[in-house]
Protein backbone atom coordinates (compact mmCIF):
# COMPACT_ATOMS: atom_id res chain seq x y z
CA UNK A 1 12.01 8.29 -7.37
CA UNK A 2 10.67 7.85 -10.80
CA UNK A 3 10.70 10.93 -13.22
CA UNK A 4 8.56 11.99 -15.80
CA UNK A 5 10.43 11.12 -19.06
CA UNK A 6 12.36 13.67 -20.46
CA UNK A 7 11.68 15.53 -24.00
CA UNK A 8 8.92 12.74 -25.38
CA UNK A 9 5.63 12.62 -25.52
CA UNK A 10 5.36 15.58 -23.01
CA UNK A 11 2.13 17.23 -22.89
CA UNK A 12 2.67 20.92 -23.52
CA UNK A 13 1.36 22.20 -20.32
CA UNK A 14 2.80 20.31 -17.98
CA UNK A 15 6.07 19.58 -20.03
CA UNK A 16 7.95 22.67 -17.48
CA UNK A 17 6.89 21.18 -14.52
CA UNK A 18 7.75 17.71 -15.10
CA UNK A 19 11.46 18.86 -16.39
CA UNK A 20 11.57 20.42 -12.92
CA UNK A 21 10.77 17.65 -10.91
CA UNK A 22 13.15 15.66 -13.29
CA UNK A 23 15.93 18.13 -11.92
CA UNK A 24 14.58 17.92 -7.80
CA UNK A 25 14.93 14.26 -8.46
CA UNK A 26 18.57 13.69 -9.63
CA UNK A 27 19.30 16.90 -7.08
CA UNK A 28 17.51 14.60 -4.06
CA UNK A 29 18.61 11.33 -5.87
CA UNK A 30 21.41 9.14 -4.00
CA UNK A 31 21.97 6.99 -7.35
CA UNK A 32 20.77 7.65 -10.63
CA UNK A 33 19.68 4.87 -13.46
CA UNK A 34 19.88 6.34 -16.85
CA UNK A 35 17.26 3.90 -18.74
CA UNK A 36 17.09 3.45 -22.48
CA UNK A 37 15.74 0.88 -24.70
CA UNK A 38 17.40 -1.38 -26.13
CA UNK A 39 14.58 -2.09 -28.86
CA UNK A 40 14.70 1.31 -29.84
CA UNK A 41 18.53 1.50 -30.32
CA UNK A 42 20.67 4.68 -29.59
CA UNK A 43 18.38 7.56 -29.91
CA UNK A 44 19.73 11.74 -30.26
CA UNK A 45 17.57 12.29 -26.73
CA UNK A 46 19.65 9.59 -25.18
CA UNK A 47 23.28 11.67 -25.99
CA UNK A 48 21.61 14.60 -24.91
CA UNK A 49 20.42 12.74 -21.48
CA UNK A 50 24.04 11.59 -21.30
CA UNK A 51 25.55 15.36 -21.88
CA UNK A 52 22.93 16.36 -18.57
CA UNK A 53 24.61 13.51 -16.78
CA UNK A 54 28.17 14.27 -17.26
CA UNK A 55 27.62 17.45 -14.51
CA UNK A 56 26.18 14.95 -12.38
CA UNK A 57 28.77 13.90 -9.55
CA UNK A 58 26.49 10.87 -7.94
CA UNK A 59 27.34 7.12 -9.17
CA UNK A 60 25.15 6.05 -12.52
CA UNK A 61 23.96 2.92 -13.66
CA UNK A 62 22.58 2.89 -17.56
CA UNK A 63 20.04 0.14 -17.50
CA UNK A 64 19.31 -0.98 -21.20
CA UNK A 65 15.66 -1.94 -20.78
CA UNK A 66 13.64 -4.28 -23.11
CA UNK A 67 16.29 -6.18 -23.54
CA UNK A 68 14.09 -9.60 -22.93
CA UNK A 69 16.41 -12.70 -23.55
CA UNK A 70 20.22 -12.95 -23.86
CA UNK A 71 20.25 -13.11 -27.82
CA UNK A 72 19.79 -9.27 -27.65
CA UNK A 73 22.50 -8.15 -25.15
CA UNK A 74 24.61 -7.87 -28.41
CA UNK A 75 21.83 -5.09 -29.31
CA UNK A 76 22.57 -3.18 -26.04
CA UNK A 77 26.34 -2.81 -26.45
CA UNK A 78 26.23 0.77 -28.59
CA UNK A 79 24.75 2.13 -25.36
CA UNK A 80 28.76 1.84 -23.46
CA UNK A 81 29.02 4.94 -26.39
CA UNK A 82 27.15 7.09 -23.74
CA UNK A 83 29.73 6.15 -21.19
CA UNK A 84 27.71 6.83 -18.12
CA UNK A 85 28.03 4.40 -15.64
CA UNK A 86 27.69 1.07 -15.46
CA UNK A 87 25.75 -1.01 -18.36
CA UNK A 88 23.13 -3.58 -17.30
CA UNK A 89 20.45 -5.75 -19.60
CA UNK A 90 17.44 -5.63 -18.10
CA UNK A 91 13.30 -6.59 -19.31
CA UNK A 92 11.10 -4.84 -16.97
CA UNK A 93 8.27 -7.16 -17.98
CA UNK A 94 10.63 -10.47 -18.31
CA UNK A 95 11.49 -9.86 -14.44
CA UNK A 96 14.87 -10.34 -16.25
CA UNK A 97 18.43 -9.42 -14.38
CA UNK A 98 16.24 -7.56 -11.75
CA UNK A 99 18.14 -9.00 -8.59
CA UNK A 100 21.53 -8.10 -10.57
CA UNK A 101 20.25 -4.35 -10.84
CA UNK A 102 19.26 -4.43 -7.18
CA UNK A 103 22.36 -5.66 -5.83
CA UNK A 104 24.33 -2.97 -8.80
CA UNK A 105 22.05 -0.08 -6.88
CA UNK A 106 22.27 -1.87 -3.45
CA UNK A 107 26.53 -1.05 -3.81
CA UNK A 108 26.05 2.48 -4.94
CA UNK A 109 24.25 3.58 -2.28
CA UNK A 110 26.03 5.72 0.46
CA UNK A 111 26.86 4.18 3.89
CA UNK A 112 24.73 6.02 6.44
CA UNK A 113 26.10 6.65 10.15
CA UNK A 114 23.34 5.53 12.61
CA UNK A 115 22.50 9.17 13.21
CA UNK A 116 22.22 9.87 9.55
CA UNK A 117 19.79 6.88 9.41
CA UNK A 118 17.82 8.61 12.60
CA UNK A 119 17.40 11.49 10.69
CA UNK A 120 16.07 9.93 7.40
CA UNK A 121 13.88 7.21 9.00
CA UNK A 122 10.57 8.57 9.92
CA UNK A 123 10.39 9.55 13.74
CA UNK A 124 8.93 6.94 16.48
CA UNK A 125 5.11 7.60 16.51
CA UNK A 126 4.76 8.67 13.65
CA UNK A 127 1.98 7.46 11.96
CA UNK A 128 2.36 6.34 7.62
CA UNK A 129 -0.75 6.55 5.73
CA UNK A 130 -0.97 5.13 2.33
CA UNK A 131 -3.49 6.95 -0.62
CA UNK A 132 -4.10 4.14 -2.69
CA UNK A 133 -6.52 4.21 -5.66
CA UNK A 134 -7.48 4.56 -9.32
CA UNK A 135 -5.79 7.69 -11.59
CA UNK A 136 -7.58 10.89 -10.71
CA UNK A 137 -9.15 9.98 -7.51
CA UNK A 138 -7.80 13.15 -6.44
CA UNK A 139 -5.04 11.57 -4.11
CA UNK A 140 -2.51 14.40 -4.93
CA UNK A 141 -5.59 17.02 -4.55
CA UNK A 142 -5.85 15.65 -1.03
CA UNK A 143 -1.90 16.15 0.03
CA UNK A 144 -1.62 19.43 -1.61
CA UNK A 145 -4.67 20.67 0.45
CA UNK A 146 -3.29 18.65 3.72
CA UNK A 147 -0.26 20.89 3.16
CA UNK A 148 -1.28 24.23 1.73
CA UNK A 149 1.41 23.49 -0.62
CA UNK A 150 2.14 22.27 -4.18
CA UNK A 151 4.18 19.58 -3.45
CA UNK A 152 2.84 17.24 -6.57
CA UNK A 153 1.75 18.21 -9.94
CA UNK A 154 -1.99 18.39 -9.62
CA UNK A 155 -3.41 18.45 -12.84
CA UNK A 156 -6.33 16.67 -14.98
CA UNK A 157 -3.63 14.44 -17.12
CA UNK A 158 -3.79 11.09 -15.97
CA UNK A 159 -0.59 10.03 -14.45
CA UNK A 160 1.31 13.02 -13.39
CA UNK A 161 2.25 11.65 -10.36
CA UNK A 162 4.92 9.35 -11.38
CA UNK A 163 5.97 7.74 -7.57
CA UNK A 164 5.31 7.17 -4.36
CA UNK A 165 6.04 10.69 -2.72
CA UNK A 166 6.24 10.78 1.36
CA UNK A 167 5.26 14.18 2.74
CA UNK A 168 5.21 14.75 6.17
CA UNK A 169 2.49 16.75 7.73
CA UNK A 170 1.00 18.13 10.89
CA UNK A 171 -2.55 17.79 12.63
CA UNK A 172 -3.30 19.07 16.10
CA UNK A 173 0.21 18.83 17.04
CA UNK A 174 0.42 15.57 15.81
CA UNK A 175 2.56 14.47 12.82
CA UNK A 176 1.76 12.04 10.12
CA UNK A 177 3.54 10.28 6.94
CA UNK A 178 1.69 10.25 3.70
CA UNK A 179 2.22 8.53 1.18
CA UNK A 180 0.76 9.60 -2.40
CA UNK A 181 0.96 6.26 -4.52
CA UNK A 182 0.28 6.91 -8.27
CA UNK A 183 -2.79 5.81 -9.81
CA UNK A 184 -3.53 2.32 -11.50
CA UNK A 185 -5.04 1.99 -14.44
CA UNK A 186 -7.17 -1.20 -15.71
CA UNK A 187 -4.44 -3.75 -16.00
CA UNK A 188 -5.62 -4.80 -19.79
CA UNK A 189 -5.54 -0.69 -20.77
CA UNK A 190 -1.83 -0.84 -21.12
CA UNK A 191 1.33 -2.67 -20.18
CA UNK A 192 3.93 -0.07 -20.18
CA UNK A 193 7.36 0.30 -17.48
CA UNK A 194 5.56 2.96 -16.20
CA UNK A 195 2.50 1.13 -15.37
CA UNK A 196 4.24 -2.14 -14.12
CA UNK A 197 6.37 -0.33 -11.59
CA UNK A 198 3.45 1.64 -10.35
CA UNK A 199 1.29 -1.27 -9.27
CA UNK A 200 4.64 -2.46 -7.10
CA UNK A 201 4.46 1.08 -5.44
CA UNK A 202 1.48 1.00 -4.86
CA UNK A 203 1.97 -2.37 -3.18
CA UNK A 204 4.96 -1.10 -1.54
CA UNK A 205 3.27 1.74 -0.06
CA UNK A 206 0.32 -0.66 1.24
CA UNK A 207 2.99 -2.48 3.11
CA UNK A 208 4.91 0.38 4.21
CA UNK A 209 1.85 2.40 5.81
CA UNK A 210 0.33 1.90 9.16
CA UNK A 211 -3.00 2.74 7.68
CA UNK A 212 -4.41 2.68 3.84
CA UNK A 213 -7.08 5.44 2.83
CA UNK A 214 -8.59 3.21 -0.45
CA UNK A 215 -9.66 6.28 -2.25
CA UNK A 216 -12.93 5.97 -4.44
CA UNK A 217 -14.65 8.52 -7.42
CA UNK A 218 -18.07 9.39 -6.06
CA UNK A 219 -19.15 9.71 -9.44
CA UNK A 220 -17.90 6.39 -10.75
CA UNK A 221 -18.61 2.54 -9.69
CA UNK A 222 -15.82 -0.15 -8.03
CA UNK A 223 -13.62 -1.07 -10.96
CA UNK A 224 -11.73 -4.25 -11.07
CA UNK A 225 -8.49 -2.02 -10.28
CA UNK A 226 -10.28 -1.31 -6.88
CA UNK A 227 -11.40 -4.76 -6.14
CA UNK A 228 -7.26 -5.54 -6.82
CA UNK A 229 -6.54 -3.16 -4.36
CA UNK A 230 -8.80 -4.23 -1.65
CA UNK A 231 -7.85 -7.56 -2.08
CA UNK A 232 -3.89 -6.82 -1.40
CA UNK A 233 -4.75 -4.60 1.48
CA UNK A 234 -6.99 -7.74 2.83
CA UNK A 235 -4.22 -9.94 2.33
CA UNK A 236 -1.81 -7.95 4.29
CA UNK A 237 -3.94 -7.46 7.24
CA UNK A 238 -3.46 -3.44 7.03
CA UNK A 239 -6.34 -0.71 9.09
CA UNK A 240 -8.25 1.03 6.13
CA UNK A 241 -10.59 3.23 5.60
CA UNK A 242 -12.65 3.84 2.26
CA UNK A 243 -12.48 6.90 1.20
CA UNK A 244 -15.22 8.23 -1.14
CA UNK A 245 -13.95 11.51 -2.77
CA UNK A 246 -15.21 14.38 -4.79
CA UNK A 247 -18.79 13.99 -2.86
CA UNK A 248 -19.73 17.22 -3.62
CA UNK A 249 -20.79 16.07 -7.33
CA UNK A 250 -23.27 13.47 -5.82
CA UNK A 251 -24.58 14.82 -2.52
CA UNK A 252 -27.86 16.44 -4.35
CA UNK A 253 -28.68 13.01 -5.88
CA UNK A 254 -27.48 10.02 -3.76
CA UNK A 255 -27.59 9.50 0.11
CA UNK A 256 -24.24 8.76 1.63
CA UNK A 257 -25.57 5.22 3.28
CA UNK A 258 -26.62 4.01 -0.54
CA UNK A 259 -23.11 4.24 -1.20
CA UNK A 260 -21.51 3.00 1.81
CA UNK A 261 -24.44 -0.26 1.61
CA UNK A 262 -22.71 -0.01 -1.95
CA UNK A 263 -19.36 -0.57 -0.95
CA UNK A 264 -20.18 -2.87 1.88
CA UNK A 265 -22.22 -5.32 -1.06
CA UNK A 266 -19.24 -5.49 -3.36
CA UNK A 267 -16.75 -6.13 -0.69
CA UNK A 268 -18.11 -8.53 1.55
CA UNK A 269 -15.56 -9.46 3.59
CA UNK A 270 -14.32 -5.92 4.76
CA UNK A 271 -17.97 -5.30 6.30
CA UNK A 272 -15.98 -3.58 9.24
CA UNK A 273 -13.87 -1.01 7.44
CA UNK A 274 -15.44 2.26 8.22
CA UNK A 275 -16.37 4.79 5.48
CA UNK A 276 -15.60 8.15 5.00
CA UNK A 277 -17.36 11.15 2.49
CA UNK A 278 -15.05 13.58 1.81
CA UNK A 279 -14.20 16.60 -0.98
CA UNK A 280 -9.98 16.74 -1.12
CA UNK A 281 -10.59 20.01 -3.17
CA UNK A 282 -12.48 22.22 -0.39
CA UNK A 283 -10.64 19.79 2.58
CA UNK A 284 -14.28 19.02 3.98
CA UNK A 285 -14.42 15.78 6.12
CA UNK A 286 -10.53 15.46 5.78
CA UNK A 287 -9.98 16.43 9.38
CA UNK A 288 -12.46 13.65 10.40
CA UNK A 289 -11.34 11.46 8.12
CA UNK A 290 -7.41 12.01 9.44
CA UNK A 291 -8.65 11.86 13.26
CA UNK A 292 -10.53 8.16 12.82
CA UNK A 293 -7.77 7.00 10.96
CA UNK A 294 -5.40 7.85 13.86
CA UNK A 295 -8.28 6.15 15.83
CA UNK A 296 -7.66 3.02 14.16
CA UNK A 297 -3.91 3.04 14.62
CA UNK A 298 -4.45 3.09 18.25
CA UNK A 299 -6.87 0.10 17.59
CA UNK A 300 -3.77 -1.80 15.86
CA UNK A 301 -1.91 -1.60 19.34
CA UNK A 302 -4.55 -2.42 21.91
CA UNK A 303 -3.99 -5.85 23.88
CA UNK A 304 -6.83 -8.00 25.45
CA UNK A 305 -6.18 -9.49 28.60
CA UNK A 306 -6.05 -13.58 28.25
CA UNK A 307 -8.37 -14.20 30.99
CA UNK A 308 -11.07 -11.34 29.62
CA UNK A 309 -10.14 -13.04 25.91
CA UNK A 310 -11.19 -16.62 27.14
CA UNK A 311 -14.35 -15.64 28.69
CA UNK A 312 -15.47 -13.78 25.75
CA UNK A 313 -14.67 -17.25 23.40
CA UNK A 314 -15.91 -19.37 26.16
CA UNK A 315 -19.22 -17.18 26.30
CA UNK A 316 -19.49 -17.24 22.57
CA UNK A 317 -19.46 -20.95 22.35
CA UNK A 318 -22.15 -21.85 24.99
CA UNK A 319 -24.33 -19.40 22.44
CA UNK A 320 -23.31 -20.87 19.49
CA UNK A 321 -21.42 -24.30 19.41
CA UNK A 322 -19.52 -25.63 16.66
CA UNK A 323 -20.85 -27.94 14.35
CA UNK A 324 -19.48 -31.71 14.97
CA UNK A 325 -16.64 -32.60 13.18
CA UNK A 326 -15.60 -36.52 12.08
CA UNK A 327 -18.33 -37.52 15.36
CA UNK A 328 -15.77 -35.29 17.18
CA UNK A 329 -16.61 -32.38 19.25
CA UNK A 330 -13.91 -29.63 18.24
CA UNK A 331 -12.84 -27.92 21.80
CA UNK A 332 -10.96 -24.46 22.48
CA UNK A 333 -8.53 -25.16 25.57
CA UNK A 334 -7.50 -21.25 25.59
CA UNK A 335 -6.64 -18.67 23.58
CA UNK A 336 -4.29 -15.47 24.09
CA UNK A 337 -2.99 -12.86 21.89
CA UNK A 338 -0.01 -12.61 20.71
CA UNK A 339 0.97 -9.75 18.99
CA UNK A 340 -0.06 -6.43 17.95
CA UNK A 341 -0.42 -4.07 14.59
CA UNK A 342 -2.39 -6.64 13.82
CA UNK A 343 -4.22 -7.61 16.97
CA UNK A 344 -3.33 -11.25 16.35
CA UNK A 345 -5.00 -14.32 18.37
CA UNK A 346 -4.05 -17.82 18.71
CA UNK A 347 -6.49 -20.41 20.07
CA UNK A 348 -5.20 -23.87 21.21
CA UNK A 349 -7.37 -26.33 19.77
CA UNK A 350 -7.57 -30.15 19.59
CA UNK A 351 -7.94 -29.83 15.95
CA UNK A 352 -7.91 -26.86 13.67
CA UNK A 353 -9.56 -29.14 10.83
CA UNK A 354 -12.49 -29.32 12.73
CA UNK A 355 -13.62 -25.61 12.98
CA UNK A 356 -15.36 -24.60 9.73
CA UNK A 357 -14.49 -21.29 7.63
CA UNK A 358 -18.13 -20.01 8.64
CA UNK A 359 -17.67 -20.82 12.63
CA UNK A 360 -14.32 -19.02 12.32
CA UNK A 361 -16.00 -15.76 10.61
CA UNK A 362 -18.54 -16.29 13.59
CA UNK A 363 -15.37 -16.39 15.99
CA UNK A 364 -13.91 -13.09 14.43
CA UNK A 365 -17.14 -11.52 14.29
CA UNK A 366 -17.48 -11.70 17.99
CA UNK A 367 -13.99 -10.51 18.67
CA UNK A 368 -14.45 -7.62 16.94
CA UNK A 369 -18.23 -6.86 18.64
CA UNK A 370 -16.49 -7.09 21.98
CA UNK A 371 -13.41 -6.33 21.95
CA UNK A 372 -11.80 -2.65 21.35
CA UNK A 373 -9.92 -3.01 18.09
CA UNK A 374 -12.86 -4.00 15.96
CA UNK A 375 -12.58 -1.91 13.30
CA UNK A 376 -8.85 -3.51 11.96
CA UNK A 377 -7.86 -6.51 10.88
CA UNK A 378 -7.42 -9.17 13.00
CA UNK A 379 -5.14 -12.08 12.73
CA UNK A 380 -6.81 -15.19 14.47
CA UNK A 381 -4.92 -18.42 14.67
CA UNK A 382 -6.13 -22.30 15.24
CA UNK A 383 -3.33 -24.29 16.76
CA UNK A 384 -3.27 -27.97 18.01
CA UNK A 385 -2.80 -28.06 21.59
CA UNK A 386 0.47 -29.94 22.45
CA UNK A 387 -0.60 -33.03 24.30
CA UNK A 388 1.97 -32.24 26.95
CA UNK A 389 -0.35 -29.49 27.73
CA UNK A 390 -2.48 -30.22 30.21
CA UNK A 391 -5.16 -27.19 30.44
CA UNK A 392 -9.06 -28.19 30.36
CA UNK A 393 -11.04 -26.57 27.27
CA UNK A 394 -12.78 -23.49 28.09
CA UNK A 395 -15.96 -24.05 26.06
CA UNK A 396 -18.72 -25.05 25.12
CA UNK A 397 -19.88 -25.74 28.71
CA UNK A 398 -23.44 -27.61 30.14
């Protein structure tokens, strides 16, 4: 958990609820890392930090931050003054002594029993979803109403959310995982800790979830953060659905299908992720929105039958036959899938070279017309067929 920072720069009206979430944190908090900057040297804030500490009884690390190259641990050492835990040099942005402070937290951490771990992991079946988006897409607008409870700060600052919170909920008896990332700014707007660790949550939290809701402003265009975000959720194969919020400021002057044939334009290659108009303030659509993505969960863990799967390839190359490679026919000798959440497909080949990028889109795109998990990612693998493997190919035929 990251923590709004304490006594600086706090805006006035949400300085008392950020102070109280500092306190929930270090209450909830199974090791605590007391940062400080070494640029800025031993501040009065930092003693006073300290003093809070000392009625702490959980194991503390002080991490000196900004401390970028070696020549300035020197800089770092009036910090052991504090004398609250364990000192460590670290440069957020240098990537410096990172694995040292992970391995420092890594020891502090309390041994769990296996029951103790049953109870904190999250329960069989239940399903993670990941809010992902800009700063004031309303993500936190959306939990607290999914809740009936303030749970986050909502407010109109940017950036009150300061880490990736999981709150469990309940929907027709069935019970779901959010996670509320915090929002990303334009990566050239600012470089701060703050930032840089919140585009790895948000990362995290992509890989973590089951299924990604990639929230959108109805009232603003794609921004290059969004196009970012896409892109990692592409490249790790997760079930999405775009979510286009606050759609009660634009339903009077732009039809929903303009902006879904918007969103389908600027991300071409994620033509199948389905699209959903919602308002997080008044909750409309959300229960739609939360029932297709549990649809597409179930898509994540349907299986194909091999014989059905090479029919359906077999069938789709007598239509449309691959282009000749090197005066070499490229053949499919059978395919079968492998592996679930992602539905993921491996077709024995006599030479994956040979089957363009556009034949392969034309391969996916018929696995997900025909098949029942065609609104997820699909993983689709080109293998060469050992030669001790002696099966005919299944198409194209005649």
């Amino acid at each position: 958990m990251d923590t709004g920072g304490i006594g600086i720069n706090d805006v006035d009206d949400l300085s008392d609820e950020i102070e109280d979430q500092i306190q929930l944190a270090m209450d909830a908090a199974d090791v605590i890392l007391f940062v400080v900057d070494t640029r800025e040297g031993l501040l009065p804030l930092d003693q006073e930090v300290a003093q809070r500490l000392r009625y702490i009884d959980k194991p503390i690390v002080c991490v000196a931050n900004k401390t970028d190259e070696s020549g300035m641990d020197p800089d770092a050492d009036e910090f052991y003054r504090l004398g609250r835990g364990k000192l460590i040099r670290v440069s957020a942005m240098q990537n410096r002594n990172k694995e040292l402070l992970l391995d420092m937290i890594a020891e502090r951490v309390p041994h769990l029993s296996e029951e103790e771990l049953m109870d904190e992991d999250i329960e069989p079946g239940e399903m993670k979803i990941a809010l992902v988006g800009r700063r004031n897409v309303g993500k936190s607008t959306f939990i607290n109403t999914l809740t009936e409870a303030e749970r986050m700060i909502v407010s109109e600052v940017a950036g009150t959310t300061r880490d990736s919170v999981d709150v469990r909920f309940e929907l027709d008896g069935k019970s779901f995982v959010a996670i509320d990332t915090p929002g990303l700014r334009k990566r050239k707007s600012v470089r701060t800790d703050i930032e840089f660790y919140s585009t790895h949550r948000a990362q995290r939290s992509i890989r973590r979830a089951d299924i990604v809701l990639m929230f959108f402003d109805a009232s603003q265009r794609v921004s290059q953060v969004d196009k970012q975000l896409v892109k990692y959720i592409e490249d790790n194969y997760k079930p999405c659905v775009f979510v286009v919020n606050k759609w009660d400021l634009m339903v009077e002057h732009m039809p929903t299908e303009r902006w879904a044939n918007y969103l389908r334009d600027t991300f071409q290659t994620m033509w199948h992720v389905p699209i959903a108009f919602i308002t997080g303030q008044t909750g409309k659509n959300m229960k739609a929105l939360l029932n297709h993505a549990q649809m597409l969960y179930k898509q994540t863990q349907m299986r194909v039958g091999t014989g059905e799967l090479n029919r359906l390839v077999r069938d789709a190359m007598r239509r449309h036959a691959p282009p000749v490679f090197k005066n070499r026919r490229p053949k499919v000798y059978y395919c079968s899938q492998v592996s679930t959440q992602p539905p993921t497909i491996v077709m024995k080949v006599n030479n994956p070279k040979a089957f363009a990028p556009d034949y392969r889109r034309y391969l996916l795109g018929v696995l997900r017309d025909q098949l029942d998990f065609g609104e997820v990612p699909i993983k689709l693998y080109l293998q060469k067929r050992e030669s001790s493997d002696g099966r005919d190919e299944i198409g194209p035929v005649g």
